[in-house]
Protein backbone atom coordinates (compact mmCIF):
# COMPACT_ATOMS: atom_id res chain seq x y z
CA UNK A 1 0.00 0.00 0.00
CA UNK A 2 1.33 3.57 -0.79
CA UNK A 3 0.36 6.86 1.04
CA UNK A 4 1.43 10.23 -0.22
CA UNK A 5 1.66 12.01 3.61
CA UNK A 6 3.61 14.61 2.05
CA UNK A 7 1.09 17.53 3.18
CA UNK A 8 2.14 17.31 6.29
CA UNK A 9 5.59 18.96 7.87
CA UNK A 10 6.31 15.97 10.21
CA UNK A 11 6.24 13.92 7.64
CA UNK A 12 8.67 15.66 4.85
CA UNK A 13 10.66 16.51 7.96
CA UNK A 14 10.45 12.57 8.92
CA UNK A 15 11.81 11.49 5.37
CA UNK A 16 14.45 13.83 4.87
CA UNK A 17 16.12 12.93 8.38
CA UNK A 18 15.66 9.46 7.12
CA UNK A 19 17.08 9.59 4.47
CA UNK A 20 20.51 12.12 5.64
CA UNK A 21 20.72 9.06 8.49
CA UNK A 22 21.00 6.75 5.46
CA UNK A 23 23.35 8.55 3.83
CA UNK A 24 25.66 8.93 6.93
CA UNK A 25 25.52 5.92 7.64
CA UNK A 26 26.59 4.58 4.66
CA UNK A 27 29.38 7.49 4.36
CA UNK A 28 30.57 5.66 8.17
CA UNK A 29 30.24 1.60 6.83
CA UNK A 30 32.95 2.66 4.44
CA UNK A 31 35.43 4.16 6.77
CA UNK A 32 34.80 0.74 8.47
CA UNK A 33 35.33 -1.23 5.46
CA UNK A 34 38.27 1.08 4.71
CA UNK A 35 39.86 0.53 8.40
CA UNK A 36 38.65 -3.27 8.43
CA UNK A 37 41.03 -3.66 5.11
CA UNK A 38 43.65 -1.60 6.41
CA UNK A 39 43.73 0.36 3.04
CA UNK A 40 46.61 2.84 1.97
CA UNK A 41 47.00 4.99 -0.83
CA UNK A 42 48.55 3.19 -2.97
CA UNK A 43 45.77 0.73 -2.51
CA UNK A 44 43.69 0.42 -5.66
CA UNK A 45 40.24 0.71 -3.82
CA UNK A 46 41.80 3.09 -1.21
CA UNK A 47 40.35 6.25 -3.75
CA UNK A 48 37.15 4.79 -5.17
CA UNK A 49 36.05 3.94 -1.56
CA UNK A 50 37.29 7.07 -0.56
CA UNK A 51 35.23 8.75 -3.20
CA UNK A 52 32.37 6.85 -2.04
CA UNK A 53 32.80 7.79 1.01
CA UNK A 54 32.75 11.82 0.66
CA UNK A 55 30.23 11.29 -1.79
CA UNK A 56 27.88 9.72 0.69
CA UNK A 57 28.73 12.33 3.60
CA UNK A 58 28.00 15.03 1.28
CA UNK A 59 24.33 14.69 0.04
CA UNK A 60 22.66 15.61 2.83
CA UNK A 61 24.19 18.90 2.89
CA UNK A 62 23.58 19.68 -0.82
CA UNK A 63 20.06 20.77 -2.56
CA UNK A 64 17.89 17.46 -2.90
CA UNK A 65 14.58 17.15 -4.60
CA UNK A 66 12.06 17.90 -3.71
CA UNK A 67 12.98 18.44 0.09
CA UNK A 68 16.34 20.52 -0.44
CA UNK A 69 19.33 20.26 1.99
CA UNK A 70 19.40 19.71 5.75
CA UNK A 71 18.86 22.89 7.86
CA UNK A 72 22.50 24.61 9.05
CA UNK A 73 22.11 23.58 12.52
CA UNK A 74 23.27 19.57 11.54
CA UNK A 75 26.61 21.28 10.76
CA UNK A 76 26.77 22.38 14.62
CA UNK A 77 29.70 20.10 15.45
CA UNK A 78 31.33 19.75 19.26
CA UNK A 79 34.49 20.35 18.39
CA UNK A 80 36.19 22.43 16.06
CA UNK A 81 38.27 19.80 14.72
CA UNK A 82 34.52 17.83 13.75
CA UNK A 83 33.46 21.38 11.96
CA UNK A 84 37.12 21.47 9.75
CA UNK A 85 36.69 17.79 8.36
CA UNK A 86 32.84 18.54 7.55
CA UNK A 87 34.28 21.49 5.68
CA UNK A 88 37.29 19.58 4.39
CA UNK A 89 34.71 16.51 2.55
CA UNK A 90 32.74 18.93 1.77
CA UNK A 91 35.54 20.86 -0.38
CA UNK A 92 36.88 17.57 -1.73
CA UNK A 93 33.39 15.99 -2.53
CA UNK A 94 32.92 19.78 -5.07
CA UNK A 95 36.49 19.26 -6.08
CA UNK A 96 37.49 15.74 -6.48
CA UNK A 97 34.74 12.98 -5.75
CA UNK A 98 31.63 14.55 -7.87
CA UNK A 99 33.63 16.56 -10.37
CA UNK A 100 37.10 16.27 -11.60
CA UNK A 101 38.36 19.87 -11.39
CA UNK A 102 41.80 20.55 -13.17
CA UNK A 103 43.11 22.04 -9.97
CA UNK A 104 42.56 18.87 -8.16
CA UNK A 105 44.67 16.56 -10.31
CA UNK A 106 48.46 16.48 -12.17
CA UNK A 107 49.13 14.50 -14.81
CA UNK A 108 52.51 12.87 -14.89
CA UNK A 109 55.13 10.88 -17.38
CA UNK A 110 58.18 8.58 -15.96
CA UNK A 111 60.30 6.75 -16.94
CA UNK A 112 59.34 2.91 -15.84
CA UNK A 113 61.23 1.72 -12.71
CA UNK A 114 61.17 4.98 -11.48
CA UNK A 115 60.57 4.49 -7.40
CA UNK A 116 57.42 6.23 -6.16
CA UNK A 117 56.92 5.96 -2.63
CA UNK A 118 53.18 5.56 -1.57
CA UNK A 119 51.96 9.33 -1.05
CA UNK A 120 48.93 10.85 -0.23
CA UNK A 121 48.45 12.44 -3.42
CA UNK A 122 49.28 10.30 -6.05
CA UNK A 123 47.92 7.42 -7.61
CA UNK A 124 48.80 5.37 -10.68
CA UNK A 125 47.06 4.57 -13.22
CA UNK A 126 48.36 3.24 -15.98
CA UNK A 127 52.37 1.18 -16.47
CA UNK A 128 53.45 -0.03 -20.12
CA UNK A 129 56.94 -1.10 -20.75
CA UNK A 130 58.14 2.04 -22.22
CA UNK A 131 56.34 4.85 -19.84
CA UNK A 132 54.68 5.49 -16.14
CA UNK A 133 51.71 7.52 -16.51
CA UNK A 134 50.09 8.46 -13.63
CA UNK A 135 47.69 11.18 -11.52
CA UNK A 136 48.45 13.13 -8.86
CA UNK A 137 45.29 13.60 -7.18
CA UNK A 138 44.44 15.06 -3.94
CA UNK A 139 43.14 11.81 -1.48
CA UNK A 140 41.49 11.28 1.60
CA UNK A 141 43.57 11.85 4.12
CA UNK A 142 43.70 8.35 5.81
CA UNK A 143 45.36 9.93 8.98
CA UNK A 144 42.12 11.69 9.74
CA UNK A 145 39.94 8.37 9.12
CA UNK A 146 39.58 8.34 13.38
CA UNK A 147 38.11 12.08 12.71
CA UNK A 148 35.91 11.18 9.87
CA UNK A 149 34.48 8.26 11.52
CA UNK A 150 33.63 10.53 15.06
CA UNK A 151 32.26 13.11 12.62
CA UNK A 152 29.66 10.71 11.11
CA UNK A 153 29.29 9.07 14.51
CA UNK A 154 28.46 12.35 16.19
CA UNK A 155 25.68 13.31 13.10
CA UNK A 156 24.27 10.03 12.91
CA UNK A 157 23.55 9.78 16.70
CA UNK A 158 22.41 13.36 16.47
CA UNK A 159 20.08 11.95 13.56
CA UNK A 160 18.51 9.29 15.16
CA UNK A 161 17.68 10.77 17.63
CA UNK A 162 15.40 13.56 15.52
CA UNK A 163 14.65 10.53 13.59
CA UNK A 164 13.07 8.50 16.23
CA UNK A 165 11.36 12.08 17.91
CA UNK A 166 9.60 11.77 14.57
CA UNK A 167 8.41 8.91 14.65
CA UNK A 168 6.76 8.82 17.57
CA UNK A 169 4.85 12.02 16.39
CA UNK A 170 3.59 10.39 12.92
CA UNK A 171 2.84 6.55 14.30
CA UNK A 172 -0.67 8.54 16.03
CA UNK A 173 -1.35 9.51 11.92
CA UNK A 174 -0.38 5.80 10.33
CA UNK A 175 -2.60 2.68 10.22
CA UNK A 176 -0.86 0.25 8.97
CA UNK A 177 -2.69 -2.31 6.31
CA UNK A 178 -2.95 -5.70 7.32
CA UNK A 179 0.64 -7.03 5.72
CA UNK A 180 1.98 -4.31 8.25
CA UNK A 181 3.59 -2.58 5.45
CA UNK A 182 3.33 1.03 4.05
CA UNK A 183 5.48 2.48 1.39
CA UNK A 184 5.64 6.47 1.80
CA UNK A 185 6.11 8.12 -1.39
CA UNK A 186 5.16 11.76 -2.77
């Protein structure tokens, strides 16, 4: 059974917490998956996950359809250090993750057997016999993936609980059909 109980404040409030604690969430199961793997730079998922990862974090603090972004105050961090990542993924998710901008990335040529110690910029794409070419591209930084992690930690918790103040206002406007299921759309 669907309901459109869009008309109602609570509810598009209800969703678009929802769906920000999804998105955190997900943005904090990869920096798990990341530390789980102990994954460096030079590790070929260490950027793609990476990616994923800012990617995730991100969307709730960008324009969304229909309901637009979440409100400033979910950028109210504890510390300051909490505030500068947000504002560091949030920078590298406009200038690396969702877009490729030229300021964010060097293209290189070497000559093959040329030692290149795992950095946090770099990462190479492409070895034939006669030439190195690689990227230099500004990563993650994995020393801060303690930060990151307390960062989502600290929003999600702040989430769920909004989430779950919700939800006890809208289960008084919900009967459930009998398969005890009901899919919210608008």
């Amino acid at each position: 059974m669907h309901s459109n109980l869009w008309s109602d404040n609570t509810h598009k409030d209800f969703y678009k917490l929802a769906i920000a604690l999804k998105d955190i969430s997900d943005a904090k199961a990869i920096l798990e998956l990341i530390a789980e793997r102990s994954l460096s730079y030079m590790d070929s998922l260490y950027q793609p996950l990476s990616n994923g990862f800012v990617v995730c974090y991100s969307k709730p603090f960008l324009h969304n359809k229909p309901f637009g972004k979440l409100e400033s105050k979910w950028k109210a961090y504890k510390t300051t250090e909490l505030l500068n990542a947000h504002k560091e993924i949030l920078k590298l998710r406009n200038k690396l993750a969702a877009h490729s901008d030229a300021s964010s990335h060097t293209a290189m040529f070497f000559s093959p057997g040329t030692i290149r110690a795992g950095k946090e910029d770099s990462m190479s794409l492409l070895i034939n016999d006669e030439l190195e070419f690689a990227i230099s591209t500004k990563l993650l930084n994995i020393d801060k993936l303690e930060v990151y992690h307390s960062m989502c930690s600290n929003l999600q918790d702040r989430l769920m609980n909004e989430v779950d103040k919700k939800m006890v206002s809208i289960r008084g406007s919900i009967e459930l059909p009998p398969n005890g299921i009901l899919q919210i759309t608008f």
